[in-house]
C-alpha atoms as a PDB file:
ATOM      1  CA  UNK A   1      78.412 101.808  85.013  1.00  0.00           C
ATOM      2  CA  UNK A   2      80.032 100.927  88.887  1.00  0.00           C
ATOM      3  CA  UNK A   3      81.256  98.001  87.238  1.00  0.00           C
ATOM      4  CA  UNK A   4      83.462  99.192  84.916  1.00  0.00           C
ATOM      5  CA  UNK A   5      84.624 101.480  86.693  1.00  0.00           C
ATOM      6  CA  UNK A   6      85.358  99.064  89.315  1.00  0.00           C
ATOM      7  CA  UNK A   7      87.337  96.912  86.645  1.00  0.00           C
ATOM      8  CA  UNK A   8      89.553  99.856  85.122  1.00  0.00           C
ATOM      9  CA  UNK A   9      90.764 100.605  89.573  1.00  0.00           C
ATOM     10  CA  UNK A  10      91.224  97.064  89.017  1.00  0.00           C
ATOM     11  CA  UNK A  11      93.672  97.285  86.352  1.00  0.00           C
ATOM     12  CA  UNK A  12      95.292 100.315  87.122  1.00  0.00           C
ATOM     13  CA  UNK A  13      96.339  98.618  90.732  1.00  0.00           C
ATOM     14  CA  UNK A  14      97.546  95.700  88.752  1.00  0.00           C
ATOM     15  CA  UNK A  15      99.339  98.093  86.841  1.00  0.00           C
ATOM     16  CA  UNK A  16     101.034  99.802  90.301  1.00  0.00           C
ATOM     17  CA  UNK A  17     101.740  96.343  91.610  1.00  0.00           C
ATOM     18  CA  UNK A  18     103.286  95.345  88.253  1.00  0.00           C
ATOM     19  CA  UNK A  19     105.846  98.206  88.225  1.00  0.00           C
ATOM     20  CA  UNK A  20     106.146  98.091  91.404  1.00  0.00           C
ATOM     21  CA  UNK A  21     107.944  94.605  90.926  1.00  0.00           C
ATOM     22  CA  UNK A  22     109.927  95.382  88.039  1.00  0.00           C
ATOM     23  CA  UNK A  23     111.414  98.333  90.038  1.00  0.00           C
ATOM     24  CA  UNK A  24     112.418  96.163  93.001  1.00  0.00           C
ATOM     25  CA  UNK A  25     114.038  93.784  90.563  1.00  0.00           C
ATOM     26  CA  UNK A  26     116.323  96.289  89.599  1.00  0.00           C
ATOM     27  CA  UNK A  27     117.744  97.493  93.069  1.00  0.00           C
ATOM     28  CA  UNK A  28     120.934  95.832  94.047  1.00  0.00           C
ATOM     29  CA  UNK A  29     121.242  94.019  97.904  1.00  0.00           C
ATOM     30  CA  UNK A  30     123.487  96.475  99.397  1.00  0.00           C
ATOM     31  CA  UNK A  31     122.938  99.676 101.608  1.00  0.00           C
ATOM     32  CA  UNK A  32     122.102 101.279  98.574  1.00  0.00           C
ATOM     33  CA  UNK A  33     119.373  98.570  97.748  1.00  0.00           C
ATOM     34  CA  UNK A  34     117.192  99.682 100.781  1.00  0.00           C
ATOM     35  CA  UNK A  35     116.917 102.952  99.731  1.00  0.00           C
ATOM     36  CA  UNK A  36     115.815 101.937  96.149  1.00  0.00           C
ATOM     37  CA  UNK A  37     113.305  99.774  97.959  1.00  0.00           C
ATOM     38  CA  UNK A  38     112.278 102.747  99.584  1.00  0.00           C
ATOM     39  CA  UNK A  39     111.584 104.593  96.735  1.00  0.00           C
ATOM     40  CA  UNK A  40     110.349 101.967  94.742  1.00  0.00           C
ATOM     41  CA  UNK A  41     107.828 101.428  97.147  1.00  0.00           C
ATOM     42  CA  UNK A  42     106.934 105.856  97.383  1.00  0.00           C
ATOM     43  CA  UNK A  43     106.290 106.101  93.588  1.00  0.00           C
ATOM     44  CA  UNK A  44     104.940 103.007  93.110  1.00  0.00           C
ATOM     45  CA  UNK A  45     102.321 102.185  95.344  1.00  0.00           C
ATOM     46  CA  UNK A  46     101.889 104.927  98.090  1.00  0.00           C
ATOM     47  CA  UNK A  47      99.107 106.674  95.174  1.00  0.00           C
ATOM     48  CA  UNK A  48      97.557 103.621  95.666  1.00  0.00           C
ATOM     49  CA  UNK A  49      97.118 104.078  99.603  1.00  0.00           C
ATOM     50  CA  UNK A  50      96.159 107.527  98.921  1.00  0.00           C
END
């Protein structure tokens, strides 16, 4: 079953990407934005790089 297994990666990247947005939304524009970038960016989608 490749293919499902294929589609469920599939979903759980969406996933990543998905909260990976909604966390960015929420970090404000000032020197203390970059650094919620940063980590927005560490816990969201470097286990997807992995």
């Amino acid at each position: 079953m490749p293919v499902l297994n294929d589609q469920i990666a599939l979903v759980d990247e969406i996933d990543s990407v998905d909260s990976y947005f909604e966390c960015i939304a929420s970090c404000g524009i000032d020197s203390e934005g970059s650094d919620c970038l940063t980590r927005c960016i560490e816990v969201h989608l470097k286990s997807n790089l992995d």
